[in-house]
PDB file of N, CA and C in Angstrom:
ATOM      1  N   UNK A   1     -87.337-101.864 -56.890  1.00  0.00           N
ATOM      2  CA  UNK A   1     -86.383-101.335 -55.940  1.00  0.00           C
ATOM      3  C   UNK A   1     -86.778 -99.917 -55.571  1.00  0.00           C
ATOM      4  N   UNK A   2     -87.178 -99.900 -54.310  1.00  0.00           N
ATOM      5  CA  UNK A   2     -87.124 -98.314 -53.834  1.00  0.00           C
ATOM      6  C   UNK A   2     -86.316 -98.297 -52.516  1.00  0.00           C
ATOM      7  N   UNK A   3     -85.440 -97.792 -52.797  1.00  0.00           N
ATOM      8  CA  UNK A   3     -84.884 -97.218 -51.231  1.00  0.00           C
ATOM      9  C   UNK A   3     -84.731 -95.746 -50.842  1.00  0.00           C
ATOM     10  N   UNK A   4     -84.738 -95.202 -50.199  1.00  0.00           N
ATOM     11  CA  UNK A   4     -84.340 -93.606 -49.400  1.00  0.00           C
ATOM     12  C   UNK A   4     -83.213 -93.278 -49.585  1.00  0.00           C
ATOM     13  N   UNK A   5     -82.655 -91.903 -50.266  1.00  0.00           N
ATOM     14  CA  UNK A   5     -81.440 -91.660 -50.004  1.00  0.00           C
ATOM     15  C   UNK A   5     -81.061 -90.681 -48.429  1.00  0.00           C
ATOM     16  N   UNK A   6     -80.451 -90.806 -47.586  1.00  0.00           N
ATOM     17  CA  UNK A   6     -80.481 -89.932 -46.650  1.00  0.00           C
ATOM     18  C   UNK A   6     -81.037 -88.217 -46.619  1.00  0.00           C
ATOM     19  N   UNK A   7     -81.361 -87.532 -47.951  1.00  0.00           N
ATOM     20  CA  UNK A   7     -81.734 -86.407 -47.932  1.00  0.00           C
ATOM     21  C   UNK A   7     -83.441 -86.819 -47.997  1.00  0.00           C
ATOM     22  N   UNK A   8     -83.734 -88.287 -48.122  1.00  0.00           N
ATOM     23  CA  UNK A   8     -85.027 -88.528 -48.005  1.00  0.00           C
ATOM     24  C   UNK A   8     -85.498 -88.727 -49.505  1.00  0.00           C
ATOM     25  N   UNK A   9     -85.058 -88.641 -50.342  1.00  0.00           N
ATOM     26  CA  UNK A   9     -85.540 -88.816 -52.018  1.00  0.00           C
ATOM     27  C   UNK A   9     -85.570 -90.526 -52.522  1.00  0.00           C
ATOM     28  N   UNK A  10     -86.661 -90.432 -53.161  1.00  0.00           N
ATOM     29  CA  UNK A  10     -86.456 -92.095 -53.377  1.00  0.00           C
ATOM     30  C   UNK A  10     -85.373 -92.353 -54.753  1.00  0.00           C
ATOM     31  N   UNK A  11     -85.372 -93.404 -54.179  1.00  0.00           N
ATOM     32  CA  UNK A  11     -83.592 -93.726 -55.476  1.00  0.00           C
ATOM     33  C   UNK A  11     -84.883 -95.282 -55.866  1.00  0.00           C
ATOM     34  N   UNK A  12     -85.446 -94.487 -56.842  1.00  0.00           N
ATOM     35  CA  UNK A  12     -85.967 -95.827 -57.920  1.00  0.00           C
ATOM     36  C   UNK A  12     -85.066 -96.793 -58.730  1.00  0.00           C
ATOM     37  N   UNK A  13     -84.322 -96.435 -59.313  1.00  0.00           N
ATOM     38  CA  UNK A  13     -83.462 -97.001 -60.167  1.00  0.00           C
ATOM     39  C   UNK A  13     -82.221 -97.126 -59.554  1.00  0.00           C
ATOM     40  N   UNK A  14     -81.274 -97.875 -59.543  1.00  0.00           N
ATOM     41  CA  UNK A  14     -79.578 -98.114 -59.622  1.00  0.00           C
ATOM     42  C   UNK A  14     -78.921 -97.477 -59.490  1.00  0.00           C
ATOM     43  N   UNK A  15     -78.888 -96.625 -60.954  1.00  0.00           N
ATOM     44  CA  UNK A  15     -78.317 -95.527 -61.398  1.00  0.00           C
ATOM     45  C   UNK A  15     -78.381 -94.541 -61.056  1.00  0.00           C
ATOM     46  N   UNK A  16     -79.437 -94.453 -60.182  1.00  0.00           N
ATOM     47  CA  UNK A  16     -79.386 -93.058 -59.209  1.00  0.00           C
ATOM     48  C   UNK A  16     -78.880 -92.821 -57.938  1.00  0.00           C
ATOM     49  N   UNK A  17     -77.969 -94.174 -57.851  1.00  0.00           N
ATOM     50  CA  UNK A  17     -77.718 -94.321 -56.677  1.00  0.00           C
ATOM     51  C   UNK A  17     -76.066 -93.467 -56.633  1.00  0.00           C
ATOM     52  N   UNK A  18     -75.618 -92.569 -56.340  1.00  0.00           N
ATOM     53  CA  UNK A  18     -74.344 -91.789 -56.642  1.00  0.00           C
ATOM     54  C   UNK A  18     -73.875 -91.910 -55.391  1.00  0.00           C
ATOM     55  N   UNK A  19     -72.387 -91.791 -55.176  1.00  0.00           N
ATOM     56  CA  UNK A  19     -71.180 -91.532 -53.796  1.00  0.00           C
ATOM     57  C   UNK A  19     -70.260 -90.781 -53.895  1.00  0.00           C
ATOM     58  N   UNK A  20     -70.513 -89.923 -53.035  1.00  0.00           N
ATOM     59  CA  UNK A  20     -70.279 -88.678 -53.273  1.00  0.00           C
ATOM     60  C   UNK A  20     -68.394 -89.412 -52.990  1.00  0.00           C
ATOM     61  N   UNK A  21     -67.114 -88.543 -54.152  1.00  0.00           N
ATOM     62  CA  UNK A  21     -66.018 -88.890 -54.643  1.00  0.00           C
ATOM     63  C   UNK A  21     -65.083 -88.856 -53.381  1.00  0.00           C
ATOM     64  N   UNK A  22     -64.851 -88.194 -52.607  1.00  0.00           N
ATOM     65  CA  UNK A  22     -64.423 -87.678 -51.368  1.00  0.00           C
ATOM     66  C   UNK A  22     -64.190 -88.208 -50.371  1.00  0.00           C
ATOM     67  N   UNK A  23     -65.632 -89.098 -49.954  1.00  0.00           N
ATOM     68  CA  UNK A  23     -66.223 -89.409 -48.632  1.00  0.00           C
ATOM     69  C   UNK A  23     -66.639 -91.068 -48.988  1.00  0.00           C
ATOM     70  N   UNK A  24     -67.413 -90.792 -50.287  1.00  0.00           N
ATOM     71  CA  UNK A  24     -67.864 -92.098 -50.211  1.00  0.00           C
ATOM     72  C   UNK A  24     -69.311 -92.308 -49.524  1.00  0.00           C
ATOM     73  N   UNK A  25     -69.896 -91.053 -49.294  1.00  0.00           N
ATOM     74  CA  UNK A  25     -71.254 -91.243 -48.452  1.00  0.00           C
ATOM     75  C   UNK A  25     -72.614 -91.075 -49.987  1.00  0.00           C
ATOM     76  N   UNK A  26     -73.294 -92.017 -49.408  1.00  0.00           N
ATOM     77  CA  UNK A  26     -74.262 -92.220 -50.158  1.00  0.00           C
ATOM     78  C   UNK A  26     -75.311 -90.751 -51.136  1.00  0.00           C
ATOM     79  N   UNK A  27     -75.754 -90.389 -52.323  1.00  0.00           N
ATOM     80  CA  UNK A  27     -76.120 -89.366 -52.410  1.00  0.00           C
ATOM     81  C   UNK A  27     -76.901 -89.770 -53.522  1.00  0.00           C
ATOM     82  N   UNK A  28     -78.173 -88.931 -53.685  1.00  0.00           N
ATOM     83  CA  UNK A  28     -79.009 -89.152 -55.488  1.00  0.00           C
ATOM     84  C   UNK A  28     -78.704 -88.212 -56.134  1.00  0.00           C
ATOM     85  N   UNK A  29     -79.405 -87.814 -57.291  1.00  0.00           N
ATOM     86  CA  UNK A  29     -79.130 -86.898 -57.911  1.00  0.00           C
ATOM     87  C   UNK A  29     -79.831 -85.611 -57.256  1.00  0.00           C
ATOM     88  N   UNK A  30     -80.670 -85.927 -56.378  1.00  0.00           N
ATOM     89  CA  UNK A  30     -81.289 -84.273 -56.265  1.00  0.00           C
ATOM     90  C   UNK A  30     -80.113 -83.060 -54.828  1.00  0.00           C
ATOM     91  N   UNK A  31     -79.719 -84.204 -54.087  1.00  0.00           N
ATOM     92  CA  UNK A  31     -79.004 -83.626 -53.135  1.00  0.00           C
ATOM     93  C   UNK A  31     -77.007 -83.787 -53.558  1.00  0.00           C
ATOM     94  N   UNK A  32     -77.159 -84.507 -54.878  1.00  0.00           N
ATOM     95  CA  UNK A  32     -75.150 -84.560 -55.155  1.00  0.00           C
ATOM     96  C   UNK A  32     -74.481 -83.127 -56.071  1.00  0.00           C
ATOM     97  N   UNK A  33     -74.498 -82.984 -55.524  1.00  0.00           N
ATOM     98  CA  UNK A  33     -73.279 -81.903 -56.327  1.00  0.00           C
ATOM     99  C   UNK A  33     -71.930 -82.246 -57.073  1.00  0.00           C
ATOM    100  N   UNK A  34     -72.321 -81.936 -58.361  1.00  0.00           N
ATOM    101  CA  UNK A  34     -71.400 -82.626 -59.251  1.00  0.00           C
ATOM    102  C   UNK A  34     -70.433 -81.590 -60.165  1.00  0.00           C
ATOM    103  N   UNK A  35     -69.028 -81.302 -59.606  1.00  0.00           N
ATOM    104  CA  UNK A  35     -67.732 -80.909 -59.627  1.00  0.00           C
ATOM    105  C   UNK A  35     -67.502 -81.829 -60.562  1.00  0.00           C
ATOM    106  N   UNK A  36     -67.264 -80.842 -61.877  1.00  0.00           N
ATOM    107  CA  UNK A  36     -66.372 -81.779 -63.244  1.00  0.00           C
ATOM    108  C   UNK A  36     -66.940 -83.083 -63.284  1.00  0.00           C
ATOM    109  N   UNK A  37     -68.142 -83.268 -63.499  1.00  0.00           N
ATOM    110  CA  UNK A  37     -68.447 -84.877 -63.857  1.00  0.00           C
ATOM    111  C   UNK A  37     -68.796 -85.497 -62.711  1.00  0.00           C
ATOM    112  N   UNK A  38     -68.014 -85.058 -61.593  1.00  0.00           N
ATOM    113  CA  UNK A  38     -67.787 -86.392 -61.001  1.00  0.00           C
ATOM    114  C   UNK A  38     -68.692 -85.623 -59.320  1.00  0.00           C
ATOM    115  N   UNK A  39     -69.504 -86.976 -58.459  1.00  0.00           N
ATOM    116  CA  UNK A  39     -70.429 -86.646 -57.606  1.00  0.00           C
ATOM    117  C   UNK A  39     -69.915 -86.262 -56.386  1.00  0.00           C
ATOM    118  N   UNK A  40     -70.238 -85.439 -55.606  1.00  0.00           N
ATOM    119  CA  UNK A  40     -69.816 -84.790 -54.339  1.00  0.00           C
ATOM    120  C   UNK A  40     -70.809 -84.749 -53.621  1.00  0.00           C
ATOM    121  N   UNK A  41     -70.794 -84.915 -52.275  1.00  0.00           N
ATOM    122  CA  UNK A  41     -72.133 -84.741 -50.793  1.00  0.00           C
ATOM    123  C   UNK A  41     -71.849 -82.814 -50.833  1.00  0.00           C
ATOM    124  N   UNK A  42     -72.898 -82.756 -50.424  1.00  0.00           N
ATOM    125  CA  UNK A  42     -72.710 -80.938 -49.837  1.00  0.00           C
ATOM    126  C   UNK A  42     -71.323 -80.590 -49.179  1.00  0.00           C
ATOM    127  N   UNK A  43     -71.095 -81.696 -48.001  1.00  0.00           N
ATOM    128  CA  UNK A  43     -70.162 -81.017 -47.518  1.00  0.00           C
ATOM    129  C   UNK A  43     -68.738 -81.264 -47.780  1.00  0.00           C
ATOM    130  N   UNK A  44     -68.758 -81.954 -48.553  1.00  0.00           N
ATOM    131  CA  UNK A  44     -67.120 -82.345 -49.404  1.00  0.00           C
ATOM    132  C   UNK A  44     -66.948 -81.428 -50.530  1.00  0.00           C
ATOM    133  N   UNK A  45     -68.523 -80.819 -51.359  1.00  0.00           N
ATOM    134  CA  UNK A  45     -68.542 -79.899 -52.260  1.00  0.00           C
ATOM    135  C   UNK A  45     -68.137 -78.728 -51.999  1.00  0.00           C
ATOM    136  N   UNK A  46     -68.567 -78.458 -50.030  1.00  0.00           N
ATOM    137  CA  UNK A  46     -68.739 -77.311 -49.990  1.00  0.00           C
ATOM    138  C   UNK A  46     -67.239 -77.000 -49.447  1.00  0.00           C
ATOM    139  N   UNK A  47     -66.371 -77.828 -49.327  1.00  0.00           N
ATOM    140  CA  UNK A  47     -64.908 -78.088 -48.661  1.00  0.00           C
ATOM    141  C   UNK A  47     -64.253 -77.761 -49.595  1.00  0.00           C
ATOM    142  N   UNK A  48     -64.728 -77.953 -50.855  1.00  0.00           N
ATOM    143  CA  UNK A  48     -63.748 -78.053 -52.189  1.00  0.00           C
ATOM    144  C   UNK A  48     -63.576 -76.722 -52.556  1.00  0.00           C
ATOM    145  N   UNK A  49     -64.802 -76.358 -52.694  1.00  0.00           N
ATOM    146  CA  UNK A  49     -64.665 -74.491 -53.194  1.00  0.00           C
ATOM    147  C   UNK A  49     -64.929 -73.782 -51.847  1.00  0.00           C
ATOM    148  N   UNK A  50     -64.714 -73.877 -50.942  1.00  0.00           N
ATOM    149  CA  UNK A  50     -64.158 -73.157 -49.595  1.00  0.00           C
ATOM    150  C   UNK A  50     -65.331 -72.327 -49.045  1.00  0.00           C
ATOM    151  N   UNK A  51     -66.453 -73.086 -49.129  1.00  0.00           N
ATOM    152  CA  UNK A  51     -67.809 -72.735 -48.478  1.00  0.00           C
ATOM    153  C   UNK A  51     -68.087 -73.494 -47.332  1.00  0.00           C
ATOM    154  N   UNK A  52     -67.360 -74.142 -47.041  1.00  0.00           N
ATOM    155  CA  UNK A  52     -67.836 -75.310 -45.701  1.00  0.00           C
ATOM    156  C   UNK A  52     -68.419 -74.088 -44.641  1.00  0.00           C
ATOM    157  N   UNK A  53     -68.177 -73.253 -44.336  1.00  0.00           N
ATOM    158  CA  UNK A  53     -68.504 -72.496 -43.089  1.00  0.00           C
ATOM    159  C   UNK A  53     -69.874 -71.429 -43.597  1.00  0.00           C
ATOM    160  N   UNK A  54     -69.594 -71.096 -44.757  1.00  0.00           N
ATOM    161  CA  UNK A  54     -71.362 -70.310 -44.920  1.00  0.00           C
ATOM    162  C   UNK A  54     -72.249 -71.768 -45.223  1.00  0.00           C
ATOM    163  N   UNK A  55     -72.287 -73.037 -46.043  1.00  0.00           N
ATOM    164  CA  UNK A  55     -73.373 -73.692 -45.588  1.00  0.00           C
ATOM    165  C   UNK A  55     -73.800 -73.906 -44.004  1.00  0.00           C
ATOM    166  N   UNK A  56     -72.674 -74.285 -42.940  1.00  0.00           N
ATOM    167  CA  UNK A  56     -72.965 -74.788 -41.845  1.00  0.00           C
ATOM    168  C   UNK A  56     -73.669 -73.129 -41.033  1.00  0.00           C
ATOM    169  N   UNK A  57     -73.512 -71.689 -41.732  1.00  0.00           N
ATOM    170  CA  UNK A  57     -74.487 -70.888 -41.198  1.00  0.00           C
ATOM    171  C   UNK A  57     -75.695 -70.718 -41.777  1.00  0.00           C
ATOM    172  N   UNK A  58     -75.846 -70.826 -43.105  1.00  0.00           N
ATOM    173  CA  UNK A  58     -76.875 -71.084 -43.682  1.00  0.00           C
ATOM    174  C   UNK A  58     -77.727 -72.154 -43.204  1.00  0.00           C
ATOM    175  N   UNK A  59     -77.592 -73.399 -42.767  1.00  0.00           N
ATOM    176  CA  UNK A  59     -78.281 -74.783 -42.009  1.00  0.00           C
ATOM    177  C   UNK A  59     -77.522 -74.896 -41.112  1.00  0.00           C
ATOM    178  N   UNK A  60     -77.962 -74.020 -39.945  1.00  0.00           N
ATOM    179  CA  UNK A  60     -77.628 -74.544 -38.873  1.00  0.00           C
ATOM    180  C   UNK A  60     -78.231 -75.969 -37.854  1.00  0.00           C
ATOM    181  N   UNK A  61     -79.170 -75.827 -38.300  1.00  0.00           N
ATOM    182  CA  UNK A  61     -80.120 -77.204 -37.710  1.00  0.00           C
ATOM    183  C   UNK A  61     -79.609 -78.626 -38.257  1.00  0.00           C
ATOM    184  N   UNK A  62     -79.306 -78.617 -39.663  1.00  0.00           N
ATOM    185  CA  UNK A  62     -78.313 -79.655 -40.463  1.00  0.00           C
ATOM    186  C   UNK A  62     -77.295 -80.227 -39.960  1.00  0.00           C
ATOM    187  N   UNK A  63     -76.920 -81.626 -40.163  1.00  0.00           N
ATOM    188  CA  UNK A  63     -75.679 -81.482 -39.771  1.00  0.00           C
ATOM    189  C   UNK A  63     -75.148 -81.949 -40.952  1.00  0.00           C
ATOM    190  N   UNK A  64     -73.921 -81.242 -41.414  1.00  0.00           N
ATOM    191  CA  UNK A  64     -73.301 -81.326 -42.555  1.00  0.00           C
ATOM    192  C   UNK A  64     -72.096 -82.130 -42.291  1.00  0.00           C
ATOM    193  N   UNK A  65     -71.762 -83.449 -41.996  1.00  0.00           N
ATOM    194  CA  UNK A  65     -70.427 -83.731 -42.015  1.00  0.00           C
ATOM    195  C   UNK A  65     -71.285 -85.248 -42.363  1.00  0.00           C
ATOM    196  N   UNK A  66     -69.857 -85.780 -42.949  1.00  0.00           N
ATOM    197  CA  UNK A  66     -70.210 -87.529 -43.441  1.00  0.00           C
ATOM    198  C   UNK A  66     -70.112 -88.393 -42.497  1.00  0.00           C
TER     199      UNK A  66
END
């Protein structure tokens, strides 16, 4: 099994396959941000602790929404 996770990382195994708690959008371990245990996308992470607006200036070319 190899598939792509949308940040482009290969998800070899199953278990690397994470959703982010929030949204529900697909994530691996190199791009999930993980709040208390549990997996978050950037921009549900970055919603949670009240950064949504410096990532989206920091990557502006990105688009950060699910």
């Amino acid at each position: 099994m190899e598939t792509r996770c949308r940040c482009g990382n290969p998800i070899l195994y199953p278990f690397y396959q994470l959703g982010c708690l929030e949204c529900g959008a697909a994530c691996c371990p190199a791009c999930a941000v993980s709040l208390e245990s549990a997996p978050y996308c950037a921009r549900c992470a970055g919603s949670i602790l009240g950064v949504g607006s410096l990532l989206q200036s920091l990557y502006p070319d990105q688009i950060l929404v699910g």
